[in-house]
Protein backbone atom coordinates (compact mmCIF):
# COMPACT_ATOMS: atom_id res chain seq x y z
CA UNK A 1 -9.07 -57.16 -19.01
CA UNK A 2 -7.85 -57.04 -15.55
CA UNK A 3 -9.68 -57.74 -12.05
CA UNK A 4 -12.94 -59.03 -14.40
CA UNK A 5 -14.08 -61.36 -11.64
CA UNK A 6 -17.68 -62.28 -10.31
CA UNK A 7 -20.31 -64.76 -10.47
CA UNK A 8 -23.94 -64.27 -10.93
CA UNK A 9 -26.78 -66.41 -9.46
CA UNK A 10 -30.12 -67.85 -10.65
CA UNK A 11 -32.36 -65.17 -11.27
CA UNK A 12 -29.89 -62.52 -10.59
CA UNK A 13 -29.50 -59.79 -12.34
CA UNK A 14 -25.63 -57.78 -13.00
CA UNK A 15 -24.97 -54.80 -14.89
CA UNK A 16 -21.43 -53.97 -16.60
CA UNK A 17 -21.23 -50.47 -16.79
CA UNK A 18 -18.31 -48.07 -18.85
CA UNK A 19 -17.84 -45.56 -21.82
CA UNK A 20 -17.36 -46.63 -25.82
CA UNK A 21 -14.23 -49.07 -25.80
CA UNK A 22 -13.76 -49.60 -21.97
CA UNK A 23 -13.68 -53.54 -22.85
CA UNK A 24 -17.73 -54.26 -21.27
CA UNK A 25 -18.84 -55.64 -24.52
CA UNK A 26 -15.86 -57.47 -24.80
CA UNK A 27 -15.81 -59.00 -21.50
CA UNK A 28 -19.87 -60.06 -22.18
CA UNK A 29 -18.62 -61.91 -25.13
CA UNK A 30 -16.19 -63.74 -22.96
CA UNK A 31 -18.24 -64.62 -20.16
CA UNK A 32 -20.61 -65.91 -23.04
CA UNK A 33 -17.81 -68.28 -24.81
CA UNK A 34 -18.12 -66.40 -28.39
CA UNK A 35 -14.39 -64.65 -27.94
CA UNK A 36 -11.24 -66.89 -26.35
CA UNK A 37 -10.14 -65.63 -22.54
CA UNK A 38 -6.33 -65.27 -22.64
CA UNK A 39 -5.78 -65.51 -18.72
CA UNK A 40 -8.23 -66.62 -16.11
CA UNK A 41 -10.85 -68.92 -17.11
CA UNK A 42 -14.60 -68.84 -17.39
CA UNK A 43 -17.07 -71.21 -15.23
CA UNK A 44 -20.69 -72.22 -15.98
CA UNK A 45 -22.15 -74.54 -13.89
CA UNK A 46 -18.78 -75.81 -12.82
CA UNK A 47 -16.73 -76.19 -16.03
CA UNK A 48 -14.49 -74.40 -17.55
CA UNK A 49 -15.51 -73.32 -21.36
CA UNK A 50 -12.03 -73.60 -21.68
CA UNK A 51 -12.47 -77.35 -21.55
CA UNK A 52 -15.01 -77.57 -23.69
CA UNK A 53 -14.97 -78.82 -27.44
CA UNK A 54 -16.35 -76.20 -29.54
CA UNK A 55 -19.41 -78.30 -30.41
CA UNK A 56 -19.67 -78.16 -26.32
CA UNK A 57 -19.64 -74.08 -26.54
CA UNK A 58 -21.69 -74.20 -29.35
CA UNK A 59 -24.29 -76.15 -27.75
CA UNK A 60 -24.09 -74.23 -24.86
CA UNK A 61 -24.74 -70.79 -26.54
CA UNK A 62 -27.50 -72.53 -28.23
CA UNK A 63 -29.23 -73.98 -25.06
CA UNK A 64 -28.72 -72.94 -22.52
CA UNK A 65 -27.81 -69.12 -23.12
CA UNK A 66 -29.72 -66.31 -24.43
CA UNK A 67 -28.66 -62.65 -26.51
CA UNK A 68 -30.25 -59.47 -26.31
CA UNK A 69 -28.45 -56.85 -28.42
CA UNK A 70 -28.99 -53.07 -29.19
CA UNK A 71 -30.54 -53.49 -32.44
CA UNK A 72 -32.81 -56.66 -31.84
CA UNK A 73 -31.24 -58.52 -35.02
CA UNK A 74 -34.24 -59.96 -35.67
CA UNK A 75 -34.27 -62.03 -38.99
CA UNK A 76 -36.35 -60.06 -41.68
CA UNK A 77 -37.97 -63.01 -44.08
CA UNK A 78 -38.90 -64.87 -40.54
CA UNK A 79 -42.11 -63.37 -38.84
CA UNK A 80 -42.06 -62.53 -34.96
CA UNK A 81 -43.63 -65.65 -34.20
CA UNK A 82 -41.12 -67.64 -35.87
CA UNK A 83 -37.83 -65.14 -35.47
CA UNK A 84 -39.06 -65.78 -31.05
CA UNK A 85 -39.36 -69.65 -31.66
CA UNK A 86 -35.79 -69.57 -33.45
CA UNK A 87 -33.55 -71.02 -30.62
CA UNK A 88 -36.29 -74.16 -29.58
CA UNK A 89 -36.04 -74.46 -33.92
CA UNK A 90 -32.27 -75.03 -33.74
CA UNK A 91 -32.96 -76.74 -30.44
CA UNK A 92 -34.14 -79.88 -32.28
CA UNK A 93 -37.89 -78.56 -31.20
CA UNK A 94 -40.89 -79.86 -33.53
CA UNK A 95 -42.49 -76.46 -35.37
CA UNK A 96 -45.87 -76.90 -33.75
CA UNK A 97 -44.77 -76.72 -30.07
CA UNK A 98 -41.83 -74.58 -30.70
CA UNK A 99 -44.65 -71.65 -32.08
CA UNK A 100 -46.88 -72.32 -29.36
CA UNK A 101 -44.47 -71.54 -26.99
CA UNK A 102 -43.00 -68.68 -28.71
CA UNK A 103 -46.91 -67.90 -28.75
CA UNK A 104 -46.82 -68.39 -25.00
CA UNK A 105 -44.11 -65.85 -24.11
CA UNK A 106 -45.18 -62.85 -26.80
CA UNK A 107 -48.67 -62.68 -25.26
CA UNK A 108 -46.72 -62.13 -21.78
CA UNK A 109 -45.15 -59.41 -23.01
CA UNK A 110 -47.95 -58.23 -24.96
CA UNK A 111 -46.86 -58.85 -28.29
CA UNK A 112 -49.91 -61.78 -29.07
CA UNK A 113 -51.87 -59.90 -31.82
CA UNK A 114 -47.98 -59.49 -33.89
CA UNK A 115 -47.56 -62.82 -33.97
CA UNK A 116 -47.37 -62.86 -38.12
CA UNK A 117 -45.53 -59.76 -38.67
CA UNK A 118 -42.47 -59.32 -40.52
CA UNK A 119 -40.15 -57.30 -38.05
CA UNK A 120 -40.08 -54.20 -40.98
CA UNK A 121 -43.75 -54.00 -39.73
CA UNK A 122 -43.36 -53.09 -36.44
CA UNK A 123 -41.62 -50.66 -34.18
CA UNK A 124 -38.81 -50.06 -32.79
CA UNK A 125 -39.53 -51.11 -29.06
CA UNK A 126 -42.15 -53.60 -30.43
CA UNK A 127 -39.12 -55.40 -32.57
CA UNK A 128 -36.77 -55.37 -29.08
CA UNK A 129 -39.54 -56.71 -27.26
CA UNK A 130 -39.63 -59.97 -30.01
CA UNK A 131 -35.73 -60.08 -29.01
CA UNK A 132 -36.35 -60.68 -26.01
CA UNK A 133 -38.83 -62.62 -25.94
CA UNK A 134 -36.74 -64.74 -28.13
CA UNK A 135 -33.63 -64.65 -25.91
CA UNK A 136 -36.51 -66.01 -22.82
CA UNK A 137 -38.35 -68.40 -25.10
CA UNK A 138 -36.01 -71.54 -24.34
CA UNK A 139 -35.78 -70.79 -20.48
CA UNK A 140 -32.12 -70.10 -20.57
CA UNK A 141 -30.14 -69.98 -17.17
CA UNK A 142 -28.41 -66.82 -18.30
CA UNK A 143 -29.18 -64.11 -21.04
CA UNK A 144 -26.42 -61.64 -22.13
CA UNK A 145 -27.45 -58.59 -23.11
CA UNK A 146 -25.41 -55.93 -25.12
CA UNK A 147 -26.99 -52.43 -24.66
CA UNK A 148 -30.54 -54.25 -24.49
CA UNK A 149 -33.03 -50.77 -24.82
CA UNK A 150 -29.32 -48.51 -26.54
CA UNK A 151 -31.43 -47.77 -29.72
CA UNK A 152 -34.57 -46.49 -27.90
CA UNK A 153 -36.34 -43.71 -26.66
CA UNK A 154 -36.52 -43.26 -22.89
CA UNK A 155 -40.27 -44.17 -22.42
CA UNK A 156 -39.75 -47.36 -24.56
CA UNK A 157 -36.52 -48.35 -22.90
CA UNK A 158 -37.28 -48.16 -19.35
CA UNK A 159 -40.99 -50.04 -20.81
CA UNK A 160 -38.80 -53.23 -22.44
CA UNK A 161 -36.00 -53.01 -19.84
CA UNK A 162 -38.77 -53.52 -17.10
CA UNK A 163 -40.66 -56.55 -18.96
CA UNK A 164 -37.00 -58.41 -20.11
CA UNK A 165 -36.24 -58.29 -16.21
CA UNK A 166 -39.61 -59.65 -15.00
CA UNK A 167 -39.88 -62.08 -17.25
CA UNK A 168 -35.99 -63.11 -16.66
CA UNK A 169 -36.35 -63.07 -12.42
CA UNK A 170 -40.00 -64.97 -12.55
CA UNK A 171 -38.25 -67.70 -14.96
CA UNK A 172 -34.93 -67.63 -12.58
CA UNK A 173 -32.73 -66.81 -15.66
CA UNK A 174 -29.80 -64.79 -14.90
CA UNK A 175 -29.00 -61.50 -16.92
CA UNK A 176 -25.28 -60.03 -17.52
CA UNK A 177 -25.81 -57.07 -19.52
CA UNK A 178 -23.63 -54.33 -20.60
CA UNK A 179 -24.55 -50.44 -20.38
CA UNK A 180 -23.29 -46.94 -20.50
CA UNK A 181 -27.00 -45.96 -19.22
CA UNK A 182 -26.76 -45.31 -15.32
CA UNK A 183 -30.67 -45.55 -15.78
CA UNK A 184 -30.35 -49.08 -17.32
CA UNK A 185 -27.64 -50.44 -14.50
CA UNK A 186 -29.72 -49.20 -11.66
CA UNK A 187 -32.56 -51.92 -12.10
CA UNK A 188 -29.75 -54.67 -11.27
CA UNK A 189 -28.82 -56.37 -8.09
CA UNK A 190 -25.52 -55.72 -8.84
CA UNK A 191 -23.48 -53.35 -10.59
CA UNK A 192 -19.33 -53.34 -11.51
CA UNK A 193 -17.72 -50.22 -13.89
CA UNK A 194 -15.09 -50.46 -16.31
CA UNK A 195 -12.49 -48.70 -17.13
CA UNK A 196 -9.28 -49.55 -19.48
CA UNK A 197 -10.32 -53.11 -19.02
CA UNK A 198 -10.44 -53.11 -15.54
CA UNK A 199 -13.51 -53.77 -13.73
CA UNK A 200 -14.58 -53.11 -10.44
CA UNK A 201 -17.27 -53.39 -8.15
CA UNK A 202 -19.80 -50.76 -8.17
CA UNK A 203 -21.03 -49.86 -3.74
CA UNK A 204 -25.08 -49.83 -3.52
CA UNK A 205 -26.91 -46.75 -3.68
């Protein structure tokens, strides 16, 4: 990847934009310490995950980040109350409070009456809403988000895409999310495009 640089601010919202294989999804798993930066570094809150131990990264990616991806990968024997409560779960959180507030954040995005669900019994947007909700459940200060609403229908992308940003700006969680959707990138504060595994900085419409 060359010229990936940029930062992104509490609350702030960033969109990656670029065709199949420009590098975008790559770069997202960078930023978000799951693949190994070869030049450069990367910088939350002042360190380098470079630095880090892998426990350190680990941690990280279990605290305080958050994943949205194109196809939800919710888990199926868990139901949506318990697949949303998942990261406060591996967090060390007691069952009782972590379900109350994965309780807490489905009923903001109306998902309250699904609560005991298996994901194979609802929808499509219904399962990406639980994803989210389970990528916002831990109040992460960033969520990266691979093609977030890729495997839905207009109506119920623009629907989830609209509650996942809300609920993200009104907790002051930051989003980094990838898209080939100029639709998607628009709802951002800021946009960059990639190309060949160079990005640049998109100007404001």
């Amino acid at each position: 990847m060359r010229g990936a640089r940029f930062s992104v601010g509490r609350g702030e919202v960033v969109a990656v934009t670029g065709q199949s294989g420009s590098g975008k999804s790559s770069l997202l798993y960078c930023l978000a310490g799951v693949l190994p930066v070869a030049r450069g570094e990367v910088r939350f809150e002042g360190r380098a995950l470079g630095e880090l131990s892998d426990d350190e990264v680990s941690t990280l990616r279990r605290e305080r980040f958050g994943f949205v991806f194109q196809y939800g990968e919710l888990l199926p024997e868990l139901t949506v109350e318990e697949n949303t409560a998942l990261p406060l779960r591996l967090a060390g959180r007691r069952k009782g409070p972590a379900l109350a507030a994965a309780g807490e954040v489905l009923e903001r995005l109306g998902l309250g009456g699904l609560r005991e669900r298996r994901p194979s019994q609802v929808s499509g947007g219904q399962s990406q809403r639980v994803a989210v909700a389970r990528a916002l459940v831990h109040r992460p200060a960033v969520v990266f988000a691979d093609e977030p609403t890729g495997s839905l229908d207009s109506a119920n992308a623009s629907a989830v895409l609209a509650e996942f940003l809300g609920l993200a700006r009104s907790q002051g969680t930051a989003v980094v999310l990838v898209t080939h959707d100029p639709a998607v990138a628009a709802q951002a504060d800021r946009r960059y495009s990639m190309a060949d595994g160079a990005l640049s900085p998109e100007e404001p419409v």
